[in-house]
Protein backbone atom coordinates (compact mmCIF):
# COMPACT_ATOMS: atom_id res chain seq x y z
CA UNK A 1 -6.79 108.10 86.40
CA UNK A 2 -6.86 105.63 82.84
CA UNK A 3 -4.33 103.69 81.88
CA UNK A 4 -1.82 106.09 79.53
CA UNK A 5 -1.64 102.86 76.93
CA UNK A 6 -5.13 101.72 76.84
CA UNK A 7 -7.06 104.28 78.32
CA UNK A 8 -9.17 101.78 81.05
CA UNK A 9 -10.31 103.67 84.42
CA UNK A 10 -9.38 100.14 86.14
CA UNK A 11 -6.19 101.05 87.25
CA UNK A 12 -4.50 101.26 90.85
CA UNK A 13 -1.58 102.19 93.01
CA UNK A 14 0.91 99.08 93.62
CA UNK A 15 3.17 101.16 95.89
CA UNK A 16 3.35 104.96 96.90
CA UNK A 17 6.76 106.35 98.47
CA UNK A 18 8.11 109.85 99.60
CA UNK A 19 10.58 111.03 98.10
CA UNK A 20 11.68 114.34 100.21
CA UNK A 21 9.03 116.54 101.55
CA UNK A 22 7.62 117.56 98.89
CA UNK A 23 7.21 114.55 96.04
CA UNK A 24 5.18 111.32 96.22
CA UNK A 25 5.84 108.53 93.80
CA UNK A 26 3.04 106.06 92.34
CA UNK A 27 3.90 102.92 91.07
CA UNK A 28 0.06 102.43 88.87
CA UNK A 29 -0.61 99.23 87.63
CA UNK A 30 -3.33 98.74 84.91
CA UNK A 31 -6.06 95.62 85.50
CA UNK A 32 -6.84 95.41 81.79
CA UNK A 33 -3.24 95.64 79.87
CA UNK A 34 -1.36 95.17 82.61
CA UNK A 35 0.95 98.40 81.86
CA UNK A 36 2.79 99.76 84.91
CA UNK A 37 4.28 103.26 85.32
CA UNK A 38 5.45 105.70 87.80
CA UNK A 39 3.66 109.34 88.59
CA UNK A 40 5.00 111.90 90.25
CA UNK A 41 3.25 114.27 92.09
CA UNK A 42 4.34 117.72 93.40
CA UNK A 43 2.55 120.83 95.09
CA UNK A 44 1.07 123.08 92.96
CA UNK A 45 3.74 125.28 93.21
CA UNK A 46 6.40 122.97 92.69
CA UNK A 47 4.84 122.34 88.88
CA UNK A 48 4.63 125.72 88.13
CA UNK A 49 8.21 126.30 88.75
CA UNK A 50 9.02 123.44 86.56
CA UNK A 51 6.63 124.18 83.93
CA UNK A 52 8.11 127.84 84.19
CA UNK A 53 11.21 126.26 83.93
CA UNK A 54 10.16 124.16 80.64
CA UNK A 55 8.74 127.17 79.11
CA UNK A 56 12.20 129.11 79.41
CA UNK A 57 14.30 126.53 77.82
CA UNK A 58 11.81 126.63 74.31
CA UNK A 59 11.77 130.03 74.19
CA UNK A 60 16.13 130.13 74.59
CA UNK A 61 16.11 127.41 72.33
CA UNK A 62 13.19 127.32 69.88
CA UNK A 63 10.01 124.96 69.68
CA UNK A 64 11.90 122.91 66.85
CA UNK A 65 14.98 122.15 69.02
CA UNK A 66 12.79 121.22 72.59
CA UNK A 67 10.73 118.68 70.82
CA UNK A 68 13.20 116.33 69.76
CA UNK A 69 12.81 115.10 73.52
């Protein structure tokens, strides 16, 4: 994974914890900015659900509305 700031491959985990069954959390830590931030990660089936999910709201609400997130 590269940093999500500066792009460098020297990154690494700091701390991992379960969360449920089914979610792990990554605290990544980047060697050359020092950036840190969280990832989540789900089974594959999990995402699609919430992608799914994501995809339902734009098309209720419009593309124009969803990306003022």
């Amino acid at each position: 994974m590269n940093c999500i700031k500066c792009g460098s491959s020297q990154v690494h985990v700091i701390d991992t914890r379960a969360k449920g069954p089914r979610r792990i959390y990554r605290r990544r830590d980047c060697l050359a900015c020092g950036y840190r931030w969280t990832t989540v990660e789900l089974p594959a089936g999990d995402l699609r659900r919430a992608v799914d999910a994501l995809n339902g709201l734009e098309e209720r609400h419009g593309k124009k509305h969803t990306a003022k997130r």
